[in-house]
Protein backbone atom coordinates (compact mmCIF):
# COMPACT_ATOMS: atom_id res chain seq x y z
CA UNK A 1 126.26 56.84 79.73
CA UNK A 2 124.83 53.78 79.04
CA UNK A 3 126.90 53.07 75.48
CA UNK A 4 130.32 53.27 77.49
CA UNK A 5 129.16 51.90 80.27
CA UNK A 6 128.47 48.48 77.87
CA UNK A 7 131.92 48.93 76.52
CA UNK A 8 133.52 48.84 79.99
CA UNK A 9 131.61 46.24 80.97
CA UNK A 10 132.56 44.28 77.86
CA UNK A 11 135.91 45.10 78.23
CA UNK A 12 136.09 44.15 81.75
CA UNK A 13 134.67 40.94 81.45
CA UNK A 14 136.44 40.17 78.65
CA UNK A 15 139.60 40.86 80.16
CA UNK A 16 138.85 39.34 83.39
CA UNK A 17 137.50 35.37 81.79
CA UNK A 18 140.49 35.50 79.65
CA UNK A 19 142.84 36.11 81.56
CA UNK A 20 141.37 34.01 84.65
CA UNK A 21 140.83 31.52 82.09
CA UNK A 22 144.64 31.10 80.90
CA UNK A 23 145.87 30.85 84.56
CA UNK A 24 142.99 27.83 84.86
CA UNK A 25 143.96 26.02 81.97
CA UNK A 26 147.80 26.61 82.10
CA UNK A 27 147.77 24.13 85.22
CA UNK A 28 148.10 27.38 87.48
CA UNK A 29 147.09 26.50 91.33
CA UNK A 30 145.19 29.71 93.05
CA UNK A 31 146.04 28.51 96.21
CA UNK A 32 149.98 29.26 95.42
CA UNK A 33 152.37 32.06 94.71
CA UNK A 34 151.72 31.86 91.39
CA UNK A 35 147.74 32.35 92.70
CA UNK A 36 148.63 34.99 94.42
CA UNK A 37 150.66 36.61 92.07
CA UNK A 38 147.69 36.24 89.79
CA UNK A 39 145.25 37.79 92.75
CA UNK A 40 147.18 40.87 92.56
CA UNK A 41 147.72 41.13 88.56
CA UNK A 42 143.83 40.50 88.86
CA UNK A 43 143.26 43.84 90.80
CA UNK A 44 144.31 45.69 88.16
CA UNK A 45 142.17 44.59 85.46
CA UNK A 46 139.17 47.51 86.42
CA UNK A 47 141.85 50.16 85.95
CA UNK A 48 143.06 48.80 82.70
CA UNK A 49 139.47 48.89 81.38
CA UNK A 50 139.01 52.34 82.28
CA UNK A 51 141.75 53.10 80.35
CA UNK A 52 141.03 51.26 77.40
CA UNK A 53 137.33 52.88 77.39
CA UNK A 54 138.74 56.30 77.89
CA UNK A 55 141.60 55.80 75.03
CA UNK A 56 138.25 54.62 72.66
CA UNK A 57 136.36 58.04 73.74
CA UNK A 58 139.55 60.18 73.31
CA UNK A 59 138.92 61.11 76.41
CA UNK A 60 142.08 62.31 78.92
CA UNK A 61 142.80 58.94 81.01
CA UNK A 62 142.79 58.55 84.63
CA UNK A 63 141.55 62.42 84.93
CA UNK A 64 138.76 63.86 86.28
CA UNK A 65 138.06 60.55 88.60
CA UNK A 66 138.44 61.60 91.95
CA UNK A 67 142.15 60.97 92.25
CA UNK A 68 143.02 63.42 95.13
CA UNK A 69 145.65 63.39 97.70
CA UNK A 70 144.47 66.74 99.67
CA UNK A 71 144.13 64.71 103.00
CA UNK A 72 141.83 65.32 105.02
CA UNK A 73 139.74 63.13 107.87
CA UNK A 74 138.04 61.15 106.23
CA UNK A 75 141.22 59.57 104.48
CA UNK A 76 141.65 58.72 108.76
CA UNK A 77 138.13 57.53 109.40
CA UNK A 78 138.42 55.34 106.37
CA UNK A 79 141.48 53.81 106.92
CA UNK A 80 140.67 53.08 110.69
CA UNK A 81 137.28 51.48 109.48
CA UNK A 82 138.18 48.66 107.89
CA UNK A 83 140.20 47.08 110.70
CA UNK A 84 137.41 47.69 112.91
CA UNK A 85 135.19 46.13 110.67
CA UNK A 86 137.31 43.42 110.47
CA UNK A 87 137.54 42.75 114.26
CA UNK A 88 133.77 43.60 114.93
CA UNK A 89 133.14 40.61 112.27
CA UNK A 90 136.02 38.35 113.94
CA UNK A 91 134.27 38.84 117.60
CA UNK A 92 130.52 38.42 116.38
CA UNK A 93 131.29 35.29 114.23
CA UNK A 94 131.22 32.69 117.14
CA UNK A 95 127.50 33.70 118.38
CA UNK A 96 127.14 31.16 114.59
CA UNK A 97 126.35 27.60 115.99
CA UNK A 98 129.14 25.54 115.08
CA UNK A 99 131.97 28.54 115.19
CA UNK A 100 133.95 29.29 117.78
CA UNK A 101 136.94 31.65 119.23
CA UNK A 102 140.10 29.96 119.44
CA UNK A 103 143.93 30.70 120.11
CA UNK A 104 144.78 26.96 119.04
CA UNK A 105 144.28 27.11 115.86
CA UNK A 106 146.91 25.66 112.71
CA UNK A 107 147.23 29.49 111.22
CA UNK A 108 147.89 31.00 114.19
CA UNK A 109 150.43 28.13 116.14
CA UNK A 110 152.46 28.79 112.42
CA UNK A 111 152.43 32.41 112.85
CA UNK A 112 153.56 32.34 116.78
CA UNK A 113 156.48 29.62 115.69
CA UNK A 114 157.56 31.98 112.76
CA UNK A 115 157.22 35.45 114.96
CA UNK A 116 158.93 33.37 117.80
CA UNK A 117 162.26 33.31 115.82
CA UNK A 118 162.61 36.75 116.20
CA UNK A 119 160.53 37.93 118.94
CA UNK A 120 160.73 36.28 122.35
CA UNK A 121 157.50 35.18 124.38
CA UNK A 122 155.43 35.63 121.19
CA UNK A 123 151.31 34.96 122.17
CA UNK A 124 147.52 34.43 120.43
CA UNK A 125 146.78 38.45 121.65
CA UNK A 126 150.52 39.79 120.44
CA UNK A 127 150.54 38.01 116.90
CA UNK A 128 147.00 40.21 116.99
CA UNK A 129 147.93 43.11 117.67
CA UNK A 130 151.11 42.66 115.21
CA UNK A 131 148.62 41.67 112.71
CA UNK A 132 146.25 44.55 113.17
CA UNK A 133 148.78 47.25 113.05
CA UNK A 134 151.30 45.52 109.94
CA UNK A 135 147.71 45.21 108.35
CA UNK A 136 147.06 49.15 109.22
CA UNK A 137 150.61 50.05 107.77
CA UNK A 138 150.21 47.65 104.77
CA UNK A 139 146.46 49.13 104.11
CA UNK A 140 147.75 52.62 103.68
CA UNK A 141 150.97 51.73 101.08
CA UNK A 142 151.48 48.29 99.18
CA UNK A 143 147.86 47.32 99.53
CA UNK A 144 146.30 50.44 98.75
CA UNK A 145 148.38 50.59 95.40
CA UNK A 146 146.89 47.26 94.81
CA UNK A 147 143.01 48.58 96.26
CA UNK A 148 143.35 51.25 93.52
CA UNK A 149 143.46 49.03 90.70
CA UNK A 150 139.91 48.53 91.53
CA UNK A 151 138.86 51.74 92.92
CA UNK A 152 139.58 54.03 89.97
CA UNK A 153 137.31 51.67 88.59
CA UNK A 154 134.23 51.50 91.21
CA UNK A 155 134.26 54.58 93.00
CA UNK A 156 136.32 56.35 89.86
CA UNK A 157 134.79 56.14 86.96
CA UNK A 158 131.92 54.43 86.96
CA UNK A 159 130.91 56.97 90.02
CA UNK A 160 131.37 59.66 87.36
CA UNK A 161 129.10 57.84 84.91
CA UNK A 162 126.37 57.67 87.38
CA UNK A 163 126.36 61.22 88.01
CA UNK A 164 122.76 62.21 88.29
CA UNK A 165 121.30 58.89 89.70
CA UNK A 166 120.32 58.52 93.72
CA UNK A 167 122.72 57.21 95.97
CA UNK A 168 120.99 54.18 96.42
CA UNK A 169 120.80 53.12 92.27
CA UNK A 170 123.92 53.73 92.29
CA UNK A 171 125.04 51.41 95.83
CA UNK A 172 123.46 48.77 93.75
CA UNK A 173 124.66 49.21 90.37
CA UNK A 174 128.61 49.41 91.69
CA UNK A 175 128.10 46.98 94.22
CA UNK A 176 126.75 44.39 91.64
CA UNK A 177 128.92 45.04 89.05
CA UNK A 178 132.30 45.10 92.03
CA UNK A 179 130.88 41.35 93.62
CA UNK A 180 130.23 39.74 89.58
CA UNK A 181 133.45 40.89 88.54
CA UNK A 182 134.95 38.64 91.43
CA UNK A 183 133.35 35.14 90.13
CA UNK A 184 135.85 33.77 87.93
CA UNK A 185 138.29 34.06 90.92
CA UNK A 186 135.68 32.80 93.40
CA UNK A 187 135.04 29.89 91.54
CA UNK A 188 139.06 29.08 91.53
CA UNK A 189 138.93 29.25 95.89
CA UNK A 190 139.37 32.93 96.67
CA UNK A 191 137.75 33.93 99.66
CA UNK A 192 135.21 31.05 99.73
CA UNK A 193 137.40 27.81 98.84
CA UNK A 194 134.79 24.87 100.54
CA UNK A 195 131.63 26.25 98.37
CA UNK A 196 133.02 28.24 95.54
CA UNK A 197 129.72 28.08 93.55
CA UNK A 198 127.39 29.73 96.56
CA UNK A 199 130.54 32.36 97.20
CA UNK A 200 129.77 33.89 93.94
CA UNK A 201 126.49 34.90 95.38
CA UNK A 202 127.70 35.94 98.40
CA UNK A 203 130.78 37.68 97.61
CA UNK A 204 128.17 39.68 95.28
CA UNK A 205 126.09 40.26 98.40
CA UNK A 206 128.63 41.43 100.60
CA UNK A 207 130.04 43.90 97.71
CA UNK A 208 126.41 45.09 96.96
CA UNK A 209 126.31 45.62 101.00
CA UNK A 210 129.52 47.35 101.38
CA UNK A 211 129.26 50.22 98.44
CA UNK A 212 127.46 52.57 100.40
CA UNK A 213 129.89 52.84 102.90
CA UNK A 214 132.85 53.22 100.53
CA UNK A 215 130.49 55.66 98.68
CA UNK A 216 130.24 57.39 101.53
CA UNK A 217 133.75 57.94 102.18
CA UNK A 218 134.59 58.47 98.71
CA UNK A 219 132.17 61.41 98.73
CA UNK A 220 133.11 63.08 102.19
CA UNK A 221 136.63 62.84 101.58
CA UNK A 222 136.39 64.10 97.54
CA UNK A 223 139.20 61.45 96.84
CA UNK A 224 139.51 57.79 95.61
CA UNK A 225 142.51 57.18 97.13
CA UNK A 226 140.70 57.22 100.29
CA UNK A 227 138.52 54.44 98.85
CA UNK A 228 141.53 52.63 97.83
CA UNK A 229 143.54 52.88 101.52
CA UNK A 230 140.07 51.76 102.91
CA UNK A 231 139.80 48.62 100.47
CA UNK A 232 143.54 47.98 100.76
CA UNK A 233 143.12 48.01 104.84
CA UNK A 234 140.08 45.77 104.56
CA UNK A 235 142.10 43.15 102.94
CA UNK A 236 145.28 43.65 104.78
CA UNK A 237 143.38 43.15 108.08
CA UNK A 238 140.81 40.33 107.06
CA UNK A 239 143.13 37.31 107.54
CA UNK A 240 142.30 38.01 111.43
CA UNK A 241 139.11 35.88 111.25
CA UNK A 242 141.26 32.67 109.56
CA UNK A 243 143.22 32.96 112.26
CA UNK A 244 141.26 32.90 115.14
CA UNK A 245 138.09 31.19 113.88
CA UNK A 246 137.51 27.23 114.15
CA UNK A 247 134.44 25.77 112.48
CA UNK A 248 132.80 22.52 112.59
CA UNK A 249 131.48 22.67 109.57
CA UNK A 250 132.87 23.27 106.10
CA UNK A 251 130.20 26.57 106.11
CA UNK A 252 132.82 28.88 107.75
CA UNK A 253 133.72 31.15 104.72
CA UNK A 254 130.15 31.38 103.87
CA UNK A 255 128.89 32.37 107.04
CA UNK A 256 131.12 33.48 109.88
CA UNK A 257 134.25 36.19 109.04
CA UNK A 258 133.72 39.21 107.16
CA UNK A 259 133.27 38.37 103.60
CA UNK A 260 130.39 35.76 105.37
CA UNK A 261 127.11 36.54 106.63
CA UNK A 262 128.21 37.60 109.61
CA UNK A 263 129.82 40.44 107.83
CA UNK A 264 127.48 41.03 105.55
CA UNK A 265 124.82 42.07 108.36
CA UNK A 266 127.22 44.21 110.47
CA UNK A 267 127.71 45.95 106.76
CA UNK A 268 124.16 46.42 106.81
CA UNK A 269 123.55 48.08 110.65
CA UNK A 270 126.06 50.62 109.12
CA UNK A 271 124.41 51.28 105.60
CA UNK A 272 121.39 51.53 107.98
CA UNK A 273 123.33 54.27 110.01
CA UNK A 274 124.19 56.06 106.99
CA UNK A 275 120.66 56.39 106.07
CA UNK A 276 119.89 57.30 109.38
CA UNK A 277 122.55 60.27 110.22
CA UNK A 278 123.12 61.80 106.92
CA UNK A 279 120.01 61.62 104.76
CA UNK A 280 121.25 64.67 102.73
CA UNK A 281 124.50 61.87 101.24
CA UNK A 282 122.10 58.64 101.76
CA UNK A 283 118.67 59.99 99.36
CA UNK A 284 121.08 62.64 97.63
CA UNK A 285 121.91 63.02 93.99
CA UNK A 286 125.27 61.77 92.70
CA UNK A 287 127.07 64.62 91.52
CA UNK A 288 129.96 64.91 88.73
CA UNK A 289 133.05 65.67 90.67
């Protein structure tokens, strides 16, 4: 385990600077289409180094990783998560000194003036509820295709290599390994633009803090794709907080929203619920399925 789990890891990171590095150096702008373009190339990286690990074992690729469309509820309770999440995070954020609720702000007077074009007597609480459900749809097709890049990666194979460790090792293993694989990205203004540096930390944090739920799923529903839909709805539906949250203070990212603090800690009263409901998952055994 340990020999290709180094030679993912190398490959991975090897992959990911270069390529992060080329789009730097070429003059490319993250906050563009081009750096969004890049985001999503970017997402597949974890999937091509499973491949390139399993071509170097001779092992079958993609197989035996979890990939399994026999839906069943969980695939539901994973998808519908996510948004949740999202809005629990949006509501909490303005008990932060300094952050605040707001229907005024530049993100969302764009999105009513675009939305008005077409839809008459377009409002704050509509262009929500359009953004919640396009997220919903967009979580469960384009953006899980996207989500599953990564997954087959995370909750793929690297699950399968930690077969035999406790489900807690292996939270923090994934989770670490998910958040550093982010910082070449984070340091180029994804997700934490105003403190790139400190969002490396944190985006590890909140990655480390969120395996154990999409562990969870992963395991009850026997499938990655549920992982993926759940990951592709989490970032479908997280632009909610950017457009509804005003800060006075360039600490927003870091600390309200939920790839900030505030997220990080609801993250945690549900790891904690885990724990607390289903101790035979949360102090179990990874298996090899």
């Amino acid at each position: 385990m340990k020999n290709k789990l180094f030679q993912f890891l190398l490959v991975l990171f090897s992959i990911s600077l270069i390529s992060a590095s080329c789009f730097y150096f070429l003059g490319g702008e993250y906050n563009s289409l081009g750096g969004t373009l890049f985001a999503a190339a970017y997402m597949f990286i974890p999937m091509i180094s499973v491949l390139i690990v399993q071509f170097l074992q001779k092992e079958p690729l993609l197989k035996g990783l979890g990939t399994s469309f026999r839906i069943n509820k969980w695939f539901f309770i994973g998808w519908l998560l996510m948004p949740v999440f999202n809005l629990l995070a949006l509501f909490c954020s303005p008990i932060i000194p300094g952050t605040s609720f707001s229907t005024e702000t530049p993100l969302l007077a764009n999105a009513i003036e675009e939305l008005s074009k077409s839809i008459p007597n377009v409002n704050a609480w509509l262009v929500m509820a359009i953004t919640f459900v396009s997220g919903l749809w967009a979580g469960i097709t384009i953006n899980a295709v996207f989500a599953y890049g990564e997954e087959i990666a995370w909750r793929g194979w690297l699950l399968r290599q930690c077969s035999g460790m406790s489900f807690i090792k292996v939270s923090l293993l994934i989770g670490f390994i998910w958040g550093l694989w982010h910082f070449p990205i984070i340091l180029m203004g994804h997700n934490y633009p105003e403190h790139p540096v400190l969002g490396v930390f944190v985006m590890i944090a909140f990655c480390i803090v969120a395996t154990p739920l999409f562990m969870y799923v992963r395991i009850k529903s026997q499938s990655v794709i549920a992982a993926a839909i759940m990951h592709g709805t989490l970032n479908a539906t997280a632009g909610l907080s950017l457009m509804y949250l005003l800060h006075e203070h360039t600490w927003g990212s870091i600390i309200a929203g939920p790839g900030g603090l505030v997220g990080i800690a609801i993250l945690l009263c549900i790891d904690l619920a885990i724990f607390v409901f289903d101790k035979d998952v949360a102090i179990g055994i990874i298996e090899n399925k």
